[in-house]
PDB file of N, CA and C in Angstrom:
ATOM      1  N   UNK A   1    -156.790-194.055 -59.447  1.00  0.00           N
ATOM      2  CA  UNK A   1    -156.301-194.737 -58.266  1.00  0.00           C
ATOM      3  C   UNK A   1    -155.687-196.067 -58.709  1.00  0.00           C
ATOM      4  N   UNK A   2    -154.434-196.159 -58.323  1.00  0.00           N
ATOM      5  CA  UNK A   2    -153.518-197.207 -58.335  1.00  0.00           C
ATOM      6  C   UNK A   2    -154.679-198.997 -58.501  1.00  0.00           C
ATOM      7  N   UNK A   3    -154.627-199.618 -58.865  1.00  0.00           N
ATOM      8  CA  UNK A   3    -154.905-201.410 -58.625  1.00  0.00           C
ATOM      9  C   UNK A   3    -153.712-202.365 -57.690  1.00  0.00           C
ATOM     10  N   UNK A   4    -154.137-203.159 -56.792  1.00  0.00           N
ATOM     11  CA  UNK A   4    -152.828-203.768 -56.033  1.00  0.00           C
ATOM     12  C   UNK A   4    -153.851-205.018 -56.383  1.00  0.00           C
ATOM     13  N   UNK A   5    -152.878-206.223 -56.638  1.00  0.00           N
ATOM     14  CA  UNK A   5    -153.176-207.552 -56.483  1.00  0.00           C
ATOM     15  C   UNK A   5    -152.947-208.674 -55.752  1.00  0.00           C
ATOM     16  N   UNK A   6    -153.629-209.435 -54.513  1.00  0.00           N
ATOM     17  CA  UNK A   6    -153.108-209.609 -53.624  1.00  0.00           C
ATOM     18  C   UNK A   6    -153.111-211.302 -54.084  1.00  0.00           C
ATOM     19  N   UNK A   7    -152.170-211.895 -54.207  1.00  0.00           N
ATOM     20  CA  UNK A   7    -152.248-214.030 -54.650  1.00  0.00           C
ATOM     21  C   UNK A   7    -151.891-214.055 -53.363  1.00  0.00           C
ATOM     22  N   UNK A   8    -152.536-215.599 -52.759  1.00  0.00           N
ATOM     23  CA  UNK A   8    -151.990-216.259 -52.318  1.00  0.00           C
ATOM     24  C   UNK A   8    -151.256-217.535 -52.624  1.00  0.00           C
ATOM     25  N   UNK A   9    -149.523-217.882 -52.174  1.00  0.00           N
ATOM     26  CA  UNK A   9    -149.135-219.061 -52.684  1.00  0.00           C
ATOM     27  C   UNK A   9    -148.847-219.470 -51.643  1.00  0.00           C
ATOM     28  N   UNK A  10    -148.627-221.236 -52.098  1.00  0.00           N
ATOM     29  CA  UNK A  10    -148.204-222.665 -51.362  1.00  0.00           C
ATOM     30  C   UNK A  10    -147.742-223.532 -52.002  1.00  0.00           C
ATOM     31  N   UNK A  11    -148.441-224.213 -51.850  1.00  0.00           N
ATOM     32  CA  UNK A  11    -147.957-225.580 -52.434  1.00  0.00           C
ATOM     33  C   UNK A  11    -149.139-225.305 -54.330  1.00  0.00           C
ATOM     34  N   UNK A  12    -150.080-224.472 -54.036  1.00  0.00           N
ATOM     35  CA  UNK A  12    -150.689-223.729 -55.012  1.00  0.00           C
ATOM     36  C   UNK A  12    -150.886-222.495 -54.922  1.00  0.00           C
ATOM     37  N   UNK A  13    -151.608-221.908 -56.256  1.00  0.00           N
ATOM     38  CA  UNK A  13    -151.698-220.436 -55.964  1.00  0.00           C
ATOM     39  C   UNK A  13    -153.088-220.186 -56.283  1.00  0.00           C
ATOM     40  N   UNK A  14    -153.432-219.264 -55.406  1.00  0.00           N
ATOM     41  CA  UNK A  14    -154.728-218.098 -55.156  1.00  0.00           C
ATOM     42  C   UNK A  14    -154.655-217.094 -56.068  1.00  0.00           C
ATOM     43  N   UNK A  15    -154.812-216.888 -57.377  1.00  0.00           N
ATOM     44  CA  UNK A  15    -154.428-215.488 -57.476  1.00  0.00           C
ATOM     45  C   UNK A  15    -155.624-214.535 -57.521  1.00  0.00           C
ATOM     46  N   UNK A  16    -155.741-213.387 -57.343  1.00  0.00           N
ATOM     47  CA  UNK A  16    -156.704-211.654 -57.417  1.00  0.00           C
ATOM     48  C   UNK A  16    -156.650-211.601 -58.589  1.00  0.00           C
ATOM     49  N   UNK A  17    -157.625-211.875 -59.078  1.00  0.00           N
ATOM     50  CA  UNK A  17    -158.044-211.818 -60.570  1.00  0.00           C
ATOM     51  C   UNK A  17    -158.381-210.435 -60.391  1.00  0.00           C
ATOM     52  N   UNK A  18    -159.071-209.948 -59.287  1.00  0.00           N
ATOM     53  CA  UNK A  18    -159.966-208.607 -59.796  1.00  0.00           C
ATOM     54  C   UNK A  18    -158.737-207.737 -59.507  1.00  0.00           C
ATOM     55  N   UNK A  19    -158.367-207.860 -58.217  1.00  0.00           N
ATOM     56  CA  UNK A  19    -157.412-206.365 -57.359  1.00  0.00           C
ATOM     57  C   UNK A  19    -158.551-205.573 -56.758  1.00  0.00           C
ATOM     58  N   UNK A  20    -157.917-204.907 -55.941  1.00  0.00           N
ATOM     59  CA  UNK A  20    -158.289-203.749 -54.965  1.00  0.00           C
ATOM     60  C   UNK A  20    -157.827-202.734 -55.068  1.00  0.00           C
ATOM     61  N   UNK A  21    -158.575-201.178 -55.321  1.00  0.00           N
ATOM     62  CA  UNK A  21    -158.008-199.863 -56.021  1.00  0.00           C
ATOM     63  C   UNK A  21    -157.769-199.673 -54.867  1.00  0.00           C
ATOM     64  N   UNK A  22    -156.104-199.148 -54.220  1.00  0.00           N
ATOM     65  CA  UNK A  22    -156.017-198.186 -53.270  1.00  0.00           C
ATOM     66  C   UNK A  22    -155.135-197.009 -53.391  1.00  0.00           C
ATOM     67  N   UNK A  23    -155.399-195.939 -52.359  1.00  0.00           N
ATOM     68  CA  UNK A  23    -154.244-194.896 -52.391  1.00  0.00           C
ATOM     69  C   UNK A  23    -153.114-195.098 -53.118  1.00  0.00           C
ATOM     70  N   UNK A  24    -152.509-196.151 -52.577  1.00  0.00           N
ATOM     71  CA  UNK A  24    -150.729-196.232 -52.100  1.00  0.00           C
ATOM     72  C   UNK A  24    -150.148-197.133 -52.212  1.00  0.00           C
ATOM     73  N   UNK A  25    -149.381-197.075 -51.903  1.00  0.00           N
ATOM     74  CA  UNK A  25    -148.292-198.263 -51.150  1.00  0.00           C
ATOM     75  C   UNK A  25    -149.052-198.748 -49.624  1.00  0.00           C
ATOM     76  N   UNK A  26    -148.783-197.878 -48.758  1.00  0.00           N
ATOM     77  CA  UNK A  26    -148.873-197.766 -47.691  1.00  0.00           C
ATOM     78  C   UNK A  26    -150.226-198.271 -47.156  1.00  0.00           C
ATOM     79  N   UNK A  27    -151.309-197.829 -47.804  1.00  0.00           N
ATOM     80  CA  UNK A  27    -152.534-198.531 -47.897  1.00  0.00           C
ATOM     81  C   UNK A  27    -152.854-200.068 -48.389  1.00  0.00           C
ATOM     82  N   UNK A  28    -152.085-200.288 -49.329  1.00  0.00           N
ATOM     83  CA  UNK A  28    -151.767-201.924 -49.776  1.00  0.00           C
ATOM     84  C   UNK A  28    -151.486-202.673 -49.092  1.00  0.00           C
ATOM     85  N   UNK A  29    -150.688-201.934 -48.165  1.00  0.00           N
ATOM     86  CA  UNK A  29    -149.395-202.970 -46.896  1.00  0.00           C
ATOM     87  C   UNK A  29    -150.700-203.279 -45.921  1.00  0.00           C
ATOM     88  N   UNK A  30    -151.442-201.928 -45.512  1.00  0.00           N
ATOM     89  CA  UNK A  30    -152.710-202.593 -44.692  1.00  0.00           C
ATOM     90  C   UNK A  30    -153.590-203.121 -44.727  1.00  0.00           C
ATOM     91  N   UNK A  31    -153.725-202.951 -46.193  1.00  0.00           N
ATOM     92  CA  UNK A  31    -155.018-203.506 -46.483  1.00  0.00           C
ATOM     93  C   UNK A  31    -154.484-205.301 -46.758  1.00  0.00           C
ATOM     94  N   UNK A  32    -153.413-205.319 -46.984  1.00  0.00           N
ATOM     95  CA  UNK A  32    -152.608-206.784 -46.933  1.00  0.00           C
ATOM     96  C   UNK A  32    -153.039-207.398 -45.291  1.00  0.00           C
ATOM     97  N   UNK A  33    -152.176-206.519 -44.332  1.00  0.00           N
ATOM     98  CA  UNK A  33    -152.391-206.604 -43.258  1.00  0.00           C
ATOM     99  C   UNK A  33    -153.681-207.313 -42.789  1.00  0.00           C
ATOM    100  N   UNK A  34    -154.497-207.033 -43.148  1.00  0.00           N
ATOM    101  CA  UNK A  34    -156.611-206.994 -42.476  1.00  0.00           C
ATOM    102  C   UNK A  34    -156.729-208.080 -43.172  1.00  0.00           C
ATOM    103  N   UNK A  35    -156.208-208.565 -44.057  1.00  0.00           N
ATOM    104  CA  UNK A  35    -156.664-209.680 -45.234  1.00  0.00           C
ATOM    105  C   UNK A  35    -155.650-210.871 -44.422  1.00  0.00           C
ATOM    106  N   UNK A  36    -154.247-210.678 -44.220  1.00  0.00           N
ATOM    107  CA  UNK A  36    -154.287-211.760 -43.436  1.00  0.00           C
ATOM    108  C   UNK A  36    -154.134-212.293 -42.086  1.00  0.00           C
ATOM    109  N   UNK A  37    -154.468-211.463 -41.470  1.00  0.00           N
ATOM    110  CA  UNK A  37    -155.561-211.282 -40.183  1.00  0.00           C
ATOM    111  C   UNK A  37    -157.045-212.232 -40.279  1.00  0.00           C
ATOM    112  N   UNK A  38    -157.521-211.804 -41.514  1.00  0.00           N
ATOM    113  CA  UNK A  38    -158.566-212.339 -41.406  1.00  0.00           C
ATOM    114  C   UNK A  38    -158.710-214.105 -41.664  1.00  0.00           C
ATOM    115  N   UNK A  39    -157.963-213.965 -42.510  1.00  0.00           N
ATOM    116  CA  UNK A  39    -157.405-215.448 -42.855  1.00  0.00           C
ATOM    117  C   UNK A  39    -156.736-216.181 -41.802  1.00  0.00           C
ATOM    118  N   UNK A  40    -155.784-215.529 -41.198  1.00  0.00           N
ATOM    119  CA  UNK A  40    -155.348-216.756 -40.070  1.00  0.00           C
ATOM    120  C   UNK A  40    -155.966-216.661 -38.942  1.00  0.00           C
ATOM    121  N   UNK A  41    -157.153-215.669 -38.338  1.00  0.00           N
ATOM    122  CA  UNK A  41    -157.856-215.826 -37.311  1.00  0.00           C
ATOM    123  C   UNK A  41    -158.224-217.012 -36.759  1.00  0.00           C
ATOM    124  N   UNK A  42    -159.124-217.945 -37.854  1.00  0.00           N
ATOM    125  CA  UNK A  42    -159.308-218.900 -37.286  1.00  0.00           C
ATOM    126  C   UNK A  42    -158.394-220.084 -37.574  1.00  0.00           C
ATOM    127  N   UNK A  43    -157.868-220.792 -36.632  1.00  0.00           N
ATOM    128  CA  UNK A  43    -156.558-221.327 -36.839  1.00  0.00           C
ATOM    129  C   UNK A  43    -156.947-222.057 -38.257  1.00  0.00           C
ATOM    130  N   UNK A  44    -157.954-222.872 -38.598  1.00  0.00           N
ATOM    131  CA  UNK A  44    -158.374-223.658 -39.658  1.00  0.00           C
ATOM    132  C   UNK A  44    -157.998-222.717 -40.906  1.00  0.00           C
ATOM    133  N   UNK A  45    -157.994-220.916 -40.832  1.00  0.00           N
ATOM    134  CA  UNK A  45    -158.805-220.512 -42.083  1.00  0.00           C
ATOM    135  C   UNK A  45    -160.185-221.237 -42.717  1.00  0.00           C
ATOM    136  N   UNK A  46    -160.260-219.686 -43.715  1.00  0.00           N
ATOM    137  CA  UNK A  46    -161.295-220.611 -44.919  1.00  0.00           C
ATOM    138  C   UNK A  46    -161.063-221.871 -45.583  1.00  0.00           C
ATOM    139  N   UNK A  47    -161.749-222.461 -46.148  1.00  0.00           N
ATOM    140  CA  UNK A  47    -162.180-223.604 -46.551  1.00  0.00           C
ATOM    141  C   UNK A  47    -160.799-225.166 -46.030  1.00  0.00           C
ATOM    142  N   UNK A  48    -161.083-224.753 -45.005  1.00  0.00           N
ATOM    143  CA  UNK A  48    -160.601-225.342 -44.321  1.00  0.00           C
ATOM    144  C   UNK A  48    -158.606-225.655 -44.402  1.00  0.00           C
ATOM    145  N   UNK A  49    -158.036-224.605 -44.912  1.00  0.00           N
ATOM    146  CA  UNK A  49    -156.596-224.325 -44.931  1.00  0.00           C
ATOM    147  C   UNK A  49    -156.296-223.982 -43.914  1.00  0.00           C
ATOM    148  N   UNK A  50    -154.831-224.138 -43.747  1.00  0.00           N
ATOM    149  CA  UNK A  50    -154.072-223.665 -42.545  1.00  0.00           C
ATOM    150  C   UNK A  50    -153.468-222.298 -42.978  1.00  0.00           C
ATOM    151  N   UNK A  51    -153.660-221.454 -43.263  1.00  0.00           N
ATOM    152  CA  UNK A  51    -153.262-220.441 -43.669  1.00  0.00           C
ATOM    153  C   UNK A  51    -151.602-219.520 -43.116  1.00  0.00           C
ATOM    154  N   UNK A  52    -151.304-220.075 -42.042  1.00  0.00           N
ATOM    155  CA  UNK A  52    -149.890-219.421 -41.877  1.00  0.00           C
ATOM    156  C   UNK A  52    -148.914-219.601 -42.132  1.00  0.00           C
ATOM    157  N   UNK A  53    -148.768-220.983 -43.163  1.00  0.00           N
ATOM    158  CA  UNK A  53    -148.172-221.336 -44.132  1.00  0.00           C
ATOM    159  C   UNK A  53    -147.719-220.576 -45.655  1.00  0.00           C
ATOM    160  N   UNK A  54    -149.061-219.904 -45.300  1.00  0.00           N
ATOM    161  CA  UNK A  54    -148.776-219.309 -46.654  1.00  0.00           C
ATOM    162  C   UNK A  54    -148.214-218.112 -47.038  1.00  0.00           C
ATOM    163  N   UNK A  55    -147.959-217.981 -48.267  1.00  0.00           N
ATOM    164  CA  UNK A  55    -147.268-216.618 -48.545  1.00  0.00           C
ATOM    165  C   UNK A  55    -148.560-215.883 -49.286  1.00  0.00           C
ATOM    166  N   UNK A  56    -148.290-214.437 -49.199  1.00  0.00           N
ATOM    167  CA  UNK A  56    -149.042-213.151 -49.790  1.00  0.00           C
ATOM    168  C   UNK A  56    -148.273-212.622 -50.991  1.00  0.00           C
ATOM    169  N   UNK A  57    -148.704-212.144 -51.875  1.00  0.00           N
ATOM    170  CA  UNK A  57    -147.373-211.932 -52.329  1.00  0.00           C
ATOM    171  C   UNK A  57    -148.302-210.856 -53.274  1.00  0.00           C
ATOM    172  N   UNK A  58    -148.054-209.038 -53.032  1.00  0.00           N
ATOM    173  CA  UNK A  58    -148.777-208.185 -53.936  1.00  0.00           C
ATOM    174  C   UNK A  58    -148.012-207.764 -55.164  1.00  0.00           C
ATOM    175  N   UNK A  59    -148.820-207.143 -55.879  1.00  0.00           N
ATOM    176  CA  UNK A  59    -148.149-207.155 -57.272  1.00  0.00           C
ATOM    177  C   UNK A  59    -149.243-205.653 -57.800  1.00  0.00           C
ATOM    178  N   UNK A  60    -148.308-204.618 -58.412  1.00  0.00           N
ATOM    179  CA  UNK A  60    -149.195-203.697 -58.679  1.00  0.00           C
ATOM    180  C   UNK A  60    -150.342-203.800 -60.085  1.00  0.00           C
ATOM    181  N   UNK A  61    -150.702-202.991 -61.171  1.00  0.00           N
ATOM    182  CA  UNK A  61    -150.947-203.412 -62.111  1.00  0.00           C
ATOM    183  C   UNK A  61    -150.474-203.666 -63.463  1.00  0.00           C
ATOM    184  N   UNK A  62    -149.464-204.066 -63.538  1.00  0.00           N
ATOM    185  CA  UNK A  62    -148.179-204.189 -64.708  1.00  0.00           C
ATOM    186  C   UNK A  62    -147.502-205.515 -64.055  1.00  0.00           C
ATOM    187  N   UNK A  63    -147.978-205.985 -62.539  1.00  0.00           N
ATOM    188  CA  UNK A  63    -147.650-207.458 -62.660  1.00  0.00           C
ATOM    189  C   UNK A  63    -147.089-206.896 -61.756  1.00  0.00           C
ATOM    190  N   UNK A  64    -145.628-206.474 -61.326  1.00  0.00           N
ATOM    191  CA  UNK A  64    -144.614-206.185 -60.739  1.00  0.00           C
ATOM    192  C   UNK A  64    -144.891-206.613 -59.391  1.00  0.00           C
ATOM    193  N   UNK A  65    -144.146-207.271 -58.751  1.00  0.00           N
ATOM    194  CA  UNK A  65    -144.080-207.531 -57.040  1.00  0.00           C
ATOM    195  C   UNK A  65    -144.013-206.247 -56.723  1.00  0.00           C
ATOM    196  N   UNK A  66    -144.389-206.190 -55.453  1.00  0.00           N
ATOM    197  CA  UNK A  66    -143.909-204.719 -54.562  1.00  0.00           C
ATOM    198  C   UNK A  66    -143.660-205.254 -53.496  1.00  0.00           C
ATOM    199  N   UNK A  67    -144.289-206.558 -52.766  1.00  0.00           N
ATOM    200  CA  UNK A  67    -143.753-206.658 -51.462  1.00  0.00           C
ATOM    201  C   UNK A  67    -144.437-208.632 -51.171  1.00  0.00           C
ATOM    202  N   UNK A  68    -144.003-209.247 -50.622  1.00  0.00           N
ATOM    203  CA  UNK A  68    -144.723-210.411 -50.368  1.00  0.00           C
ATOM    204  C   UNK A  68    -144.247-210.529 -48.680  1.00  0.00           C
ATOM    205  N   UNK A  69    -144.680-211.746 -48.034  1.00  0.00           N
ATOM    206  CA  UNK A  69    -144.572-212.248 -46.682  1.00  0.00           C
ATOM    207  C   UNK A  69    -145.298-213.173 -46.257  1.00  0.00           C
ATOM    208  N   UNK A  70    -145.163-214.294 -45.171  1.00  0.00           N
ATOM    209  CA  UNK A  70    -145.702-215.182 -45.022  1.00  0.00           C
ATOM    210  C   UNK A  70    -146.819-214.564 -44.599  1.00  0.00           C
ATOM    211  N   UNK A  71    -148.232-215.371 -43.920  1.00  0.00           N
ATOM    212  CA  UNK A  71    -149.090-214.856 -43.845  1.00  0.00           C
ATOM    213  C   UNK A  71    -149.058-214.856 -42.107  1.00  0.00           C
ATOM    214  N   UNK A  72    -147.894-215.634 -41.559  1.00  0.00           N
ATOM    215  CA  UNK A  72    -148.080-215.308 -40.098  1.00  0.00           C
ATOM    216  C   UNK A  72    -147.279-214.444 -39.262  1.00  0.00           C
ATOM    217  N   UNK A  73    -146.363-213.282 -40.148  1.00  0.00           N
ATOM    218  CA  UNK A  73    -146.038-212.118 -39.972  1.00  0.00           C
ATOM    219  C   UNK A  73    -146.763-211.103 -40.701  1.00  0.00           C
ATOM    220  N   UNK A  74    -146.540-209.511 -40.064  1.00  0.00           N
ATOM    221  CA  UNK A  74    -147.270-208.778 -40.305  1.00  0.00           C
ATOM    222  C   UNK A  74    -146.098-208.297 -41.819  1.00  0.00           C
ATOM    223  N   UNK A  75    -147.146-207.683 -42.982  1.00  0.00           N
ATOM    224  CA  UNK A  75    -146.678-207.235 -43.490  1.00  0.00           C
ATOM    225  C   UNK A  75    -145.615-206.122 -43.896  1.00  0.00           C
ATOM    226  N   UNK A  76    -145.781-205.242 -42.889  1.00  0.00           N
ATOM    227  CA  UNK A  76    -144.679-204.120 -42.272  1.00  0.00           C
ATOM    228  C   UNK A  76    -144.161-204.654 -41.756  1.00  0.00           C
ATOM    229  N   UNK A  77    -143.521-205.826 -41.889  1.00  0.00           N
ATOM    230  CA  UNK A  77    -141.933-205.947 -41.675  1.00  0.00           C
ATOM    231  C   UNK A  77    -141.268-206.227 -42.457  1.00  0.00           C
ATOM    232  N   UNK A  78    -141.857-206.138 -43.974  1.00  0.00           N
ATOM    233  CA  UNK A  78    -141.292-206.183 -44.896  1.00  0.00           C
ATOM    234  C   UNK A  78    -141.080-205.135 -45.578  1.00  0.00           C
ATOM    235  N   UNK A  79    -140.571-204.600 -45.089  1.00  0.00           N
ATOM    236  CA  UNK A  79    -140.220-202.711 -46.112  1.00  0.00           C
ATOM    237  C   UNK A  79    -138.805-202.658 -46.898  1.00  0.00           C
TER     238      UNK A  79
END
């Protein structure tokens, strides 16, 4: 099963050291989705960031982008 790596950037970067094994593509995009959902729920975010500022930006396991987006659009709209 595939590895997807999900960073977050700004003004710094977050990066997924570990990754998340999924299906797909298609599964990445949602599982992107739920992740920043969860993050901009509360307007603060975690540790106290504003999170819809930020960008997502996945990368498979060879590094490669596959898709990025801010975090206050949904990821499927980036296809």
């Amino acid at each position: 099963m595939p590895k997807y790596y999900f960073h977050l950037l700004d003004k710094e970067t977050i990066p997924d050291s570990e990754g998340t094994e999924l299906a797909d593509l298609a599964e990445a995009r949602r599982h992107a989705d739920v992740v920043a959902r969860e993050l901009t729920y509360n307007s603060a975010g975690i540790l106290d960031r504003c999170w819809s500022e930020w960008t997502m930006s996945v990368h498979d396991d060879h590094g490669k982008e596959l898709f990025s987006f801010r975090l206050s659009e949904p990821s499927s709209a980036d296809k």
